[in-house]
Protein backbone atom coordinates (compact mmCIF):
# COMPACT_ATOMS: atom_id res chain seq x y z
CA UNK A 1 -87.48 3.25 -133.17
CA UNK A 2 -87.91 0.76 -130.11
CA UNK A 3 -84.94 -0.18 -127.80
CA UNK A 4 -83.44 -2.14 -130.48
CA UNK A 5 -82.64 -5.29 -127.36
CA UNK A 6 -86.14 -5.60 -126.87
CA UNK A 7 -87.33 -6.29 -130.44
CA UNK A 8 -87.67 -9.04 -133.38
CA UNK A 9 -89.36 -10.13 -136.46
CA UNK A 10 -90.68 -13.42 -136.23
CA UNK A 11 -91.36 -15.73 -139.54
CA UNK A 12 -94.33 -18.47 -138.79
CA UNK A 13 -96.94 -17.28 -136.76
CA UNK A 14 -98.43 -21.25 -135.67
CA UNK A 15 -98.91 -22.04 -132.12
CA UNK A 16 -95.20 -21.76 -131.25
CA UNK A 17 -94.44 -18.95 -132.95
CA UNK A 18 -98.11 -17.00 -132.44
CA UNK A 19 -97.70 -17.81 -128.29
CA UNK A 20 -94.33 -16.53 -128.05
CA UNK A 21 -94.84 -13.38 -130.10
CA UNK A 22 -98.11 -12.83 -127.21
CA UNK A 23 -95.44 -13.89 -123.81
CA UNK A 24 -93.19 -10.97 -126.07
CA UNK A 25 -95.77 -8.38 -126.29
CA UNK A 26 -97.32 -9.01 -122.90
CA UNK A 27 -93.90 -7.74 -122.03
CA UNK A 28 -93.63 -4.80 -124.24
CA UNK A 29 -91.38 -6.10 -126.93
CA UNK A 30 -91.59 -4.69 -130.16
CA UNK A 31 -92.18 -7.72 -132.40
CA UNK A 32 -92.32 -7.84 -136.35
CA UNK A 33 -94.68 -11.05 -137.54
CA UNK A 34 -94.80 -12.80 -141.20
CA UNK A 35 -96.94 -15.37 -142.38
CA UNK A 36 -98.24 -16.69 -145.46
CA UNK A 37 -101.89 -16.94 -143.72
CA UNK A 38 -101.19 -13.43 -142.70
CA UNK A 39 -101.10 -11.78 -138.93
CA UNK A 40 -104.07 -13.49 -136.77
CA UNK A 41 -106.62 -10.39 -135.38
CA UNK A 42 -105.74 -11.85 -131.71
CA UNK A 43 -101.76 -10.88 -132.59
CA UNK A 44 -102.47 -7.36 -134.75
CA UNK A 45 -104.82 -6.52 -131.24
CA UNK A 46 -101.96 -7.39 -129.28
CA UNK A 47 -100.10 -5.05 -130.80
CA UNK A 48 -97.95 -6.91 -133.44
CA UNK A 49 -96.22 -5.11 -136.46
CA UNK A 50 -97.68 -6.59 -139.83
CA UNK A 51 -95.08 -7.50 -142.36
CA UNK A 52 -96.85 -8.09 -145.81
CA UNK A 53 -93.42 -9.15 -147.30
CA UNK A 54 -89.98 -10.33 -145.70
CA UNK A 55 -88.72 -7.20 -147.15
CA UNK A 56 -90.68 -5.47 -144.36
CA UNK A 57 -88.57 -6.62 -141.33
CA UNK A 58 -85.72 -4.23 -142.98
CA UNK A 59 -87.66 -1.10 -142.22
CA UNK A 60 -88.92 -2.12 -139.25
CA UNK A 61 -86.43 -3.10 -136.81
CA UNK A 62 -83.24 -1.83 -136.16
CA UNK A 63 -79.97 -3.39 -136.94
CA UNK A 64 -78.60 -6.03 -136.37
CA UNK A 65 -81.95 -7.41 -136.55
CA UNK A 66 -83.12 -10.60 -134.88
CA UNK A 67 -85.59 -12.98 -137.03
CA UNK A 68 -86.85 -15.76 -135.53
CA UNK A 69 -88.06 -19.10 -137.55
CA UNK A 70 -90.95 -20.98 -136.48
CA UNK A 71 -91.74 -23.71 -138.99
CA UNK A 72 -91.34 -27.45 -139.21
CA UNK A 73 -87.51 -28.95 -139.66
CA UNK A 74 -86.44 -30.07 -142.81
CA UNK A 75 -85.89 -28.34 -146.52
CA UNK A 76 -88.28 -26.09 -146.01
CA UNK A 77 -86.09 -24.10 -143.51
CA UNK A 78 -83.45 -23.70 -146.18
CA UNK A 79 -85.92 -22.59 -148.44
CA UNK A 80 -87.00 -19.64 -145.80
CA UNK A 81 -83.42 -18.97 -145.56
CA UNK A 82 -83.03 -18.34 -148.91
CA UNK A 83 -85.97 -15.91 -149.36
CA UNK A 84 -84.79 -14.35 -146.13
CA UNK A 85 -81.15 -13.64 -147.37
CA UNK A 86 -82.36 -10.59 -149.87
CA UNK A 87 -84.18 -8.60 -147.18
CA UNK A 88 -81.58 -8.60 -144.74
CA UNK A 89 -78.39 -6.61 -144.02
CA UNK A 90 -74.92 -7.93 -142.91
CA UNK A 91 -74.92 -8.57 -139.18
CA UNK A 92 -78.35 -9.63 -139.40
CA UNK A 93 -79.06 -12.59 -137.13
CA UNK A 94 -81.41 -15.45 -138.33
CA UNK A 95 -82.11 -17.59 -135.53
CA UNK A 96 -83.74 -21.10 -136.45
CA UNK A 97 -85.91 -21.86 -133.29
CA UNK A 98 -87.59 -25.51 -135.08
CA UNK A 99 -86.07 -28.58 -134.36
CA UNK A 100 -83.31 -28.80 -136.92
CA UNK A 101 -80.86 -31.63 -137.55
CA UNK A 102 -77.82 -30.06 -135.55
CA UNK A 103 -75.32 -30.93 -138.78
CA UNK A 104 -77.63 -28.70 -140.65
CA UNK A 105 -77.24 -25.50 -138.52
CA UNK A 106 -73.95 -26.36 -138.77
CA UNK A 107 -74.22 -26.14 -142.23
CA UNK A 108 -76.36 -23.35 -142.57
CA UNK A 109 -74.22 -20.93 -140.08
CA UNK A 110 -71.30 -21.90 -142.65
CA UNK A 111 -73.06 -20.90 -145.72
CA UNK A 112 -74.62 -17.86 -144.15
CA UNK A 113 -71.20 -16.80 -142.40
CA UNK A 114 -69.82 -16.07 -145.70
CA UNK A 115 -72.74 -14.19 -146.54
CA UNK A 116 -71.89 -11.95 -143.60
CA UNK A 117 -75.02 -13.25 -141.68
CA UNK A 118 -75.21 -14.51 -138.29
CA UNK A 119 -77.29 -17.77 -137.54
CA UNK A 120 -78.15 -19.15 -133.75
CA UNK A 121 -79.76 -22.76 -133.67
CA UNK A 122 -82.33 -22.34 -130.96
CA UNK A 123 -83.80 -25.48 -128.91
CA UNK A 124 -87.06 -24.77 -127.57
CA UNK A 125 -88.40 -26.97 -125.21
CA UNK A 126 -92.07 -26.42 -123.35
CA UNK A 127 -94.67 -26.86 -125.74
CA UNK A 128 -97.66 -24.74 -126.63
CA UNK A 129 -97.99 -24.00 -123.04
CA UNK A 130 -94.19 -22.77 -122.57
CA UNK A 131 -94.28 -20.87 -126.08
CA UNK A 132 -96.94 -18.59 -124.13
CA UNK A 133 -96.07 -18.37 -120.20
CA UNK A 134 -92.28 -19.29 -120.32
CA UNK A 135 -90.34 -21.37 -122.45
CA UNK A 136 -86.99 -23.41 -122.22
CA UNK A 137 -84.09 -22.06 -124.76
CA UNK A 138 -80.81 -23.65 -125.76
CA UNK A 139 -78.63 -21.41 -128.14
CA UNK A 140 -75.94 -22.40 -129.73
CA UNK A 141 -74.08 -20.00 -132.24
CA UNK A 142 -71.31 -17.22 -132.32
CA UNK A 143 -70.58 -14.98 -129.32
CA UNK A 144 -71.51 -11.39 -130.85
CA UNK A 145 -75.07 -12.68 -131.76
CA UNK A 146 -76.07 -14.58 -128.54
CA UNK A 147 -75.29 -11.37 -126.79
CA UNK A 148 -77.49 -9.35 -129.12
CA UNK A 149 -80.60 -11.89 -128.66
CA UNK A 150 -79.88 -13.10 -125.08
CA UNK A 151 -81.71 -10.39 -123.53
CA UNK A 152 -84.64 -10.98 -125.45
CA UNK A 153 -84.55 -15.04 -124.65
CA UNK A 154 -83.71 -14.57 -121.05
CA UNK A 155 -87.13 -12.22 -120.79
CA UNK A 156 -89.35 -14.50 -122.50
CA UNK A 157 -87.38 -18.12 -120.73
CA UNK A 158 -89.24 -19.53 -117.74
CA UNK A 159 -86.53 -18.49 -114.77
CA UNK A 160 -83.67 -20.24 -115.24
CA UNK A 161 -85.15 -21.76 -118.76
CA UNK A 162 -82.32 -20.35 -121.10
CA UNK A 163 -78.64 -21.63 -121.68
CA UNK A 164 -76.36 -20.47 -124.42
CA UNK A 165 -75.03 -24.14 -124.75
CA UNK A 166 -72.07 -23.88 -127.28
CA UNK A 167 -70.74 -23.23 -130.50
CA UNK A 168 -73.04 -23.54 -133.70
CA UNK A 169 -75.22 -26.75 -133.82
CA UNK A 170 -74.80 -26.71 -130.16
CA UNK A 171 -78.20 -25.28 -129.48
CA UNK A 172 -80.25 -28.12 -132.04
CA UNK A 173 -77.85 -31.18 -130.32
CA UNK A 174 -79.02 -30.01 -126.82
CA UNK A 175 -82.72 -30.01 -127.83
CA UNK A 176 -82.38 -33.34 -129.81
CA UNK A 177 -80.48 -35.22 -126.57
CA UNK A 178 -83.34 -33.57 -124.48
CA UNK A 179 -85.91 -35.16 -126.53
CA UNK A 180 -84.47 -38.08 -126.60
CA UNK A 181 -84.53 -37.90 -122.70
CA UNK A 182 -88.30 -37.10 -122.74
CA UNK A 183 -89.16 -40.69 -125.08
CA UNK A 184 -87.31 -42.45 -122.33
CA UNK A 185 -89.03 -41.02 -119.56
CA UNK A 186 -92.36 -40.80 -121.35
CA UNK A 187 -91.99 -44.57 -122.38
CA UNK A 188 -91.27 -45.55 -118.26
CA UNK A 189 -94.14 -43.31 -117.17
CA UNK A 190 -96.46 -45.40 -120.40
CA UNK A 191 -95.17 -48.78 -118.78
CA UNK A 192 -96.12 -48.07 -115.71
CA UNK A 193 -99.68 -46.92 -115.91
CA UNK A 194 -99.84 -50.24 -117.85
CA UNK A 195 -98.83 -52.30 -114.93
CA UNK A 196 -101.27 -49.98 -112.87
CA UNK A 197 -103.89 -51.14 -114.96
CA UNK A 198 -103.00 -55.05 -114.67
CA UNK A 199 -103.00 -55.13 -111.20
CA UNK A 200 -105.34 -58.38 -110.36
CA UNK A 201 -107.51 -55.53 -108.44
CA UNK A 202 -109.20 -52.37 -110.04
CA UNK A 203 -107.19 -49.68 -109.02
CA UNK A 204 -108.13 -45.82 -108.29
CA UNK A 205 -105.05 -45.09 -111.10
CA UNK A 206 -106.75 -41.13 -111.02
CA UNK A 207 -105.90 -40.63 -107.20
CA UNK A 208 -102.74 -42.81 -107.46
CA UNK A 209 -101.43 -40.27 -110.33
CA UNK A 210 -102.27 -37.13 -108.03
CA UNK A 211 -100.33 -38.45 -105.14
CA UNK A 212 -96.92 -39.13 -107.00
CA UNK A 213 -97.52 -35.42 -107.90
CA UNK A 214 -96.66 -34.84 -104.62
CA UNK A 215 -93.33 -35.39 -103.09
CA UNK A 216 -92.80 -38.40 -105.16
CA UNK A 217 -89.33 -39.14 -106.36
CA UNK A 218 -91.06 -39.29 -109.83
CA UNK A 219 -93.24 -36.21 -109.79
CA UNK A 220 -92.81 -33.89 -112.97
CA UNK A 221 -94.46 -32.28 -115.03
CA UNK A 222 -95.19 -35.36 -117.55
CA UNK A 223 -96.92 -37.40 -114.24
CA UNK A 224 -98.95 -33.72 -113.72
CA UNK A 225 -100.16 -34.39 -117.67
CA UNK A 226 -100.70 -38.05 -117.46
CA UNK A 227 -103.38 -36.98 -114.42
CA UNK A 228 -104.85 -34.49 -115.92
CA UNK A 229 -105.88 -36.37 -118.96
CA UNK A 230 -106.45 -39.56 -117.39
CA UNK A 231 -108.99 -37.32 -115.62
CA UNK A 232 -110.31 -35.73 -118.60
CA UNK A 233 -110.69 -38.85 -121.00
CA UNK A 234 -111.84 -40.89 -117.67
CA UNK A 235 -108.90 -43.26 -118.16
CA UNK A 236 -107.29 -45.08 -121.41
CA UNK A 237 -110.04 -46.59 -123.14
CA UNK A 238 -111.14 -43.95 -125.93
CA UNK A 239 -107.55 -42.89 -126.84
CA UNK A 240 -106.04 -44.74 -130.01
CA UNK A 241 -102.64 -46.56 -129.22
CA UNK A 242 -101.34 -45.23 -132.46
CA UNK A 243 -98.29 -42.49 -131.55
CA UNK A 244 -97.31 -41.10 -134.58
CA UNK A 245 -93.65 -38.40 -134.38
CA UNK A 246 -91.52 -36.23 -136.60
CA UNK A 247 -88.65 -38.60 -136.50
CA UNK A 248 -86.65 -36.89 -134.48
CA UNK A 249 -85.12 -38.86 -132.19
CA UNK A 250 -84.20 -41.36 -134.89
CA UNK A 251 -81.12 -38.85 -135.70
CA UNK A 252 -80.48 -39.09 -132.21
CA UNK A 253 -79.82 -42.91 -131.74
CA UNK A 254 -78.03 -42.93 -135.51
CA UNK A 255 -75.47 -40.09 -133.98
CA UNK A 256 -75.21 -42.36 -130.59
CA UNK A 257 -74.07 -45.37 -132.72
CA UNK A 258 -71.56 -43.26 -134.59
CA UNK A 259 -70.36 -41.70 -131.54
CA UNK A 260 -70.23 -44.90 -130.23
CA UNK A 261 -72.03 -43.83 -126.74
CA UNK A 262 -74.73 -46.34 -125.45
CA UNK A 263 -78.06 -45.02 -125.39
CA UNK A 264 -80.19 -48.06 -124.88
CA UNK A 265 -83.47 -46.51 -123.05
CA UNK A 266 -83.50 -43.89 -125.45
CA UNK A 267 -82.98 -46.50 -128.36
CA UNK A 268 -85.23 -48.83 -127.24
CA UNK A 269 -88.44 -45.91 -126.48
CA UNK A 270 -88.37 -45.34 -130.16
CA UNK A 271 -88.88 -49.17 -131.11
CA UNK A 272 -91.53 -49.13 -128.39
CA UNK A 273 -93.32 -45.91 -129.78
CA UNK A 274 -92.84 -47.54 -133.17
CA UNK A 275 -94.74 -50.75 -132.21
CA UNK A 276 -97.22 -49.02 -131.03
CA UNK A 277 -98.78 -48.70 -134.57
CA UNK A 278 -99.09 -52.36 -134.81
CA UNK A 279 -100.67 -52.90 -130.96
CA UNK A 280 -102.96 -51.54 -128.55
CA UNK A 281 -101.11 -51.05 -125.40
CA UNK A 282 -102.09 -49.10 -122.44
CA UNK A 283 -98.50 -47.52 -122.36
CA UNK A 284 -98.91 -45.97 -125.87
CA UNK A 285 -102.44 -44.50 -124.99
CA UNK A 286 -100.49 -43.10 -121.81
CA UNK A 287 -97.89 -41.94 -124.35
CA UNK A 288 -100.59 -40.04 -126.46
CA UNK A 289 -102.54 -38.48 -123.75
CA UNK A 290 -98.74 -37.17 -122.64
CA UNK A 291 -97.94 -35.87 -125.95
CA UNK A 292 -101.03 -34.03 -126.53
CA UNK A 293 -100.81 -32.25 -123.59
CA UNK A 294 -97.31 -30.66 -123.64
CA UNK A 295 -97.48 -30.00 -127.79
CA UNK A 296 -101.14 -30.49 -128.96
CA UNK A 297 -100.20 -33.41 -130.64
CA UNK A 298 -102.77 -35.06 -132.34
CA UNK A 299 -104.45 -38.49 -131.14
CA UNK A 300 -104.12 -41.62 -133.60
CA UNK A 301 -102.78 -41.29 -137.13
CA UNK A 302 -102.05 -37.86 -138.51
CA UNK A 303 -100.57 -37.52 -142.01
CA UNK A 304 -99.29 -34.03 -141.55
CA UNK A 305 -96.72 -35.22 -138.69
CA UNK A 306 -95.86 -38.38 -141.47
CA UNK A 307 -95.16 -35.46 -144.37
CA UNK A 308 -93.11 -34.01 -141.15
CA UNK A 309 -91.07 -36.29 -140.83
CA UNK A 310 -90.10 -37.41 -144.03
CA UNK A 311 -89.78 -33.71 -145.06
CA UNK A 312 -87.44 -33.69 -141.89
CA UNK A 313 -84.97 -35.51 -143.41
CA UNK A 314 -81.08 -35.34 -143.59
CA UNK A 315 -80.32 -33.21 -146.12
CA UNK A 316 -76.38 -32.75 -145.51
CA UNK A 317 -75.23 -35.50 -142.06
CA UNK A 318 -72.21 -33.61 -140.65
CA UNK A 319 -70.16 -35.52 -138.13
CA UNK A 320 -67.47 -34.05 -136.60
């Protein structure tokens, strides 16, 4: 068997979990893959392990084994869970790597504690893009089963991209503050191409873009997307206003009010991205272009992020 450090199963094999499994076996790593669509060719020629069943990842890794899950938040991550629980051993780590409500890692590292099982919440932050060349991880979970998986998230993290952040739940709240971060900035970023493209002169918005790439207090990676598919698309014109999300960041404002800690940027970016269904602003195509290019997120309407999101609902609001 494999240096047990350097392997993993994996559960959801989409474009997060597909790209990280290739960054892992680039590097060597052993890694275990499940799907219901079954293993891609690309993956099985890059030298992933087939599962057919989740029974499989028991004689295939070593203990305490590692199993990563890559699918949307909501019920359908307890439902994994629960099919998961019957193939695996006691010290077993499940490791939740979506974007789950923090107060439901919470309650899932409860219920799965007394089962003997170890649970991490993982944040994930980087997109597509970081999935595959170098992500951004925020763990939160027990000591004994960070150390067993830290290895393998330190190897596949960007340099510098990994933090164990806390206790259980302390992973998801990290990852749900940083989003909430990202609609502020993306919203500024959207506002101000806007007022770039009121000026009472045409301006060259392409070249203006490029240059606060450069030693601009404001360059980031978000200003390097906006150029790039301003570029692409040849400005705003073609892309819909419409910015649909998961929902997210909705838990995030309803846990600022209870904690009673002002958040009015990040509060306000959501009513802005939600009026953005109603009106065709320049800052919401801005927004789009954005979002597409760090997550392949659709442009206009898309029902599967609506199902998303209402599948992504509370199911058990902890506050503690």
């Amino acid at each position: 068997m494999a240096d047990a450090k350097r392997e993993f199963g994996i559960v959801g094999l989409g474009r997060m979990g597909a790209n990280l499994s290739l960054r892992a076996l680039e590097k060597g790593m052993r890694v275990v893959g499940f799907d219901l669509k079954s293993v891609s060719d690309e993956l099985k020629k890059a030298g992933m392990v087939e599962a057919n069943s989740l029974d499989g990842f028991r004689d295939k890794l070593s203990p305490a084994r590692p199993l990563f899950i890559y699918i949307p938040a909501g019920p359908a991550v307890d439902s994994v869970i629960d099919d998961i629980i019957p193939h695996v051993d006691k010290g077993d780590i499940i490791v939740d790597a979506g974007n789950s409500y923090w107060g439901d890692s919470i309650r899932r590292h409860r219920s799965l504690s007394e089962k003997g099982i170890n649970f991490v919440d993982l944040g994930t932050s980087g997109g597509v893009e970081g999935a595959r060349h170098g992500a951004c991880f925020m763990a939160g979970g027990d000591m004994e089963p960070i150390a067993r998986i830290e290895p393998i998230l330190i190897e596949l993290a960007t340099p510098g991209g990994y933090v164990h952040a806390g206790p259980p739940g302390a992973g998801h709240f990290t990852k749900l503050v940083h989003n909430g971060i990202e609609f502020g900035m993306l919203q500024a970023i959207g506002e101000g191409v806007d007022l770039l493209e009121h000026y009472r002169e045409k301006l060259d918005i392409k070249e203006i873009l490029r240059c606060w790439r450069h030693g601009s207090v404001i360059r980031s990676w978000l200003i390097d997307l906006m150029e790039a598919a301003y570029r692409e698309e040849d400005g705003l014109d073609k892309i819909p206003a419409y910015v649909d999300d998961t929902g997210e960041v909705n838990w995030l404002v309803d846990d600022a009010m209870h904690m009673e800690v002002p958040v009015p940027v990040i509060a306000q970016a959501v009513m802005q991205l939600i009026s953005s269904r109603d009106d065709d602003k320049f800052w919401a195509r801005a927004i789009a272009m954005m979002r597409h290019g760090f997550g392949g997120h659709k442009y206009g309407h898309d029902p599967a992020t609506v199902r998303e999101r209402r599948q992504g609902q509370i199911s058990d609001f902890i506050r503690e």
